[in-house]
Each structure stands twice: as structure tokens, then as C-alpha cells.
Protein backbone atom coordinates (compact mmCIF):
# COMPACT_ATOMS: atom_id res chain seq x y z
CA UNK A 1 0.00 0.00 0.00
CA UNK A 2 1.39 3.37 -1.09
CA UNK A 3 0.72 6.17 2.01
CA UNK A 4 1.67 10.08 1.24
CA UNK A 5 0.86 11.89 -1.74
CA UNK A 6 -2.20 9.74 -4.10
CA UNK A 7 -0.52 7.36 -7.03
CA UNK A 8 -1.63 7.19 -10.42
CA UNK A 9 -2.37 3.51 -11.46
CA UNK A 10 0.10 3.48 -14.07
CA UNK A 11 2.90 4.05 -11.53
CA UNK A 12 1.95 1.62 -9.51
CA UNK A 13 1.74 -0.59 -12.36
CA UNK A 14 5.35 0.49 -13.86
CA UNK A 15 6.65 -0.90 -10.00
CA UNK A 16 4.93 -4.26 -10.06
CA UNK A 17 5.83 -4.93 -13.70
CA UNK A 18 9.67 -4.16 -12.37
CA UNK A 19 9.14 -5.64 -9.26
CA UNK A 20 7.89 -9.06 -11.32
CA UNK A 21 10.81 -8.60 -13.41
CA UNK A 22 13.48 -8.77 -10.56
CA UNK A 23 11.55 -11.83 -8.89
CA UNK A 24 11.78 -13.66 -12.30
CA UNK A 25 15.39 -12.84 -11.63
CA UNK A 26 15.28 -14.87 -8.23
CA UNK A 27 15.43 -11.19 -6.25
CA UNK A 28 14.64 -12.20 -3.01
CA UNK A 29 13.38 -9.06 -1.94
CA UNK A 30 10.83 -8.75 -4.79
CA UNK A 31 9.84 -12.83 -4.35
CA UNK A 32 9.12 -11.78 -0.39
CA UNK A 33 7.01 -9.25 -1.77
CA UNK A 34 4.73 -11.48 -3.76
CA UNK A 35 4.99 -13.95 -1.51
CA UNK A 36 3.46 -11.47 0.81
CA UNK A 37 1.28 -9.96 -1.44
CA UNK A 38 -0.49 -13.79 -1.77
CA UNK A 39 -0.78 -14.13 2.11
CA UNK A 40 -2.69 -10.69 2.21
CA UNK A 41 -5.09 -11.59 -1.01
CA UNK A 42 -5.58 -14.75 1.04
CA UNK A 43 -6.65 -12.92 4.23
CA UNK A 44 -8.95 -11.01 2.29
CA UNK A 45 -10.68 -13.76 0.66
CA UNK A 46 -10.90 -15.86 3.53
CA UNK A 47 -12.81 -12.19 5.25
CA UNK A 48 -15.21 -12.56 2.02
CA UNK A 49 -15.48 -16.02 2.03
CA UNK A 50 -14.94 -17.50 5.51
CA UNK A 51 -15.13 -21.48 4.13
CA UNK A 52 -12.34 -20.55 1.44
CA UNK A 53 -9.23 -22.44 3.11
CA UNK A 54 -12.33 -25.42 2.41
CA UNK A 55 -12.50 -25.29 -0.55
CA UNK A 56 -9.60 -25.99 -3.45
CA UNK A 57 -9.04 -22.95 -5.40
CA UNK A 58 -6.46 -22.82 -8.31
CA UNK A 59 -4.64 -19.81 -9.90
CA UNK A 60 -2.52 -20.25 -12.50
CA UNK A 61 1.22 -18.51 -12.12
CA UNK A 62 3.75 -18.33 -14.79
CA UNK A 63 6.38 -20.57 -13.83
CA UNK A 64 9.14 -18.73 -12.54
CA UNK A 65 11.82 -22.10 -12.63
């Protein structure tokens, strides 16, 4: 989450697209990051959906290996 002065979506699109980039790279920084950003979308679907964690969801990621 960005806190100061409002971003425009496009900025904050430039800095995932470079932060994506770098994890592709094996940056471990920018793999903690998604890796964090996934437990967060988690929480927040498991607030929507309480019986989530029940039931088997699948995304499909680009293989990063």
C-alpha cells in the first residue's frame, strides 16, 4: 500500500511490472514481496469467504523455474 501523496495507477503498475521482473530474476526481496502480497489476497478472501481455506481454489502462475 502506497501512504503520502495519491498514485496514479500506471505508476503503480510500472513498480509491479519491475518488481515481477526482478523476482523472475530470483530477487529475493521482490519474491518476499509477492509472496506477501499472496498471504494478504488470502486474508482477504478468507474475510469474504470464511469457508475458502475449504474449498480448493487454483490460480494459474507463470512458472518462474
Amino acid at each position: 500500500m502506497f501512504y503520502g501523496e495519491k498514485k496514479e495507477k500506471s505508476e503503480i503498475a510500472r513498480l509491479c511490472k519491475t518488481i515481477s521482473e526482478l523476482a523472475e530474476d530470483g530477487d529475493e526481496l521482490s519474491l518476499w514481496i509477492f509472496s506477501e502480497a499472496g498471504k494478504e489476497l488470502a486474508k482477504f478472501i478468507q474475510s469474504l469467504y470464511p469457508g475458502a481455506d475449504k474449498v480448493r481454489i487454483l490460480f494459474l502462475f507463470k512458472n518462474y523455474n
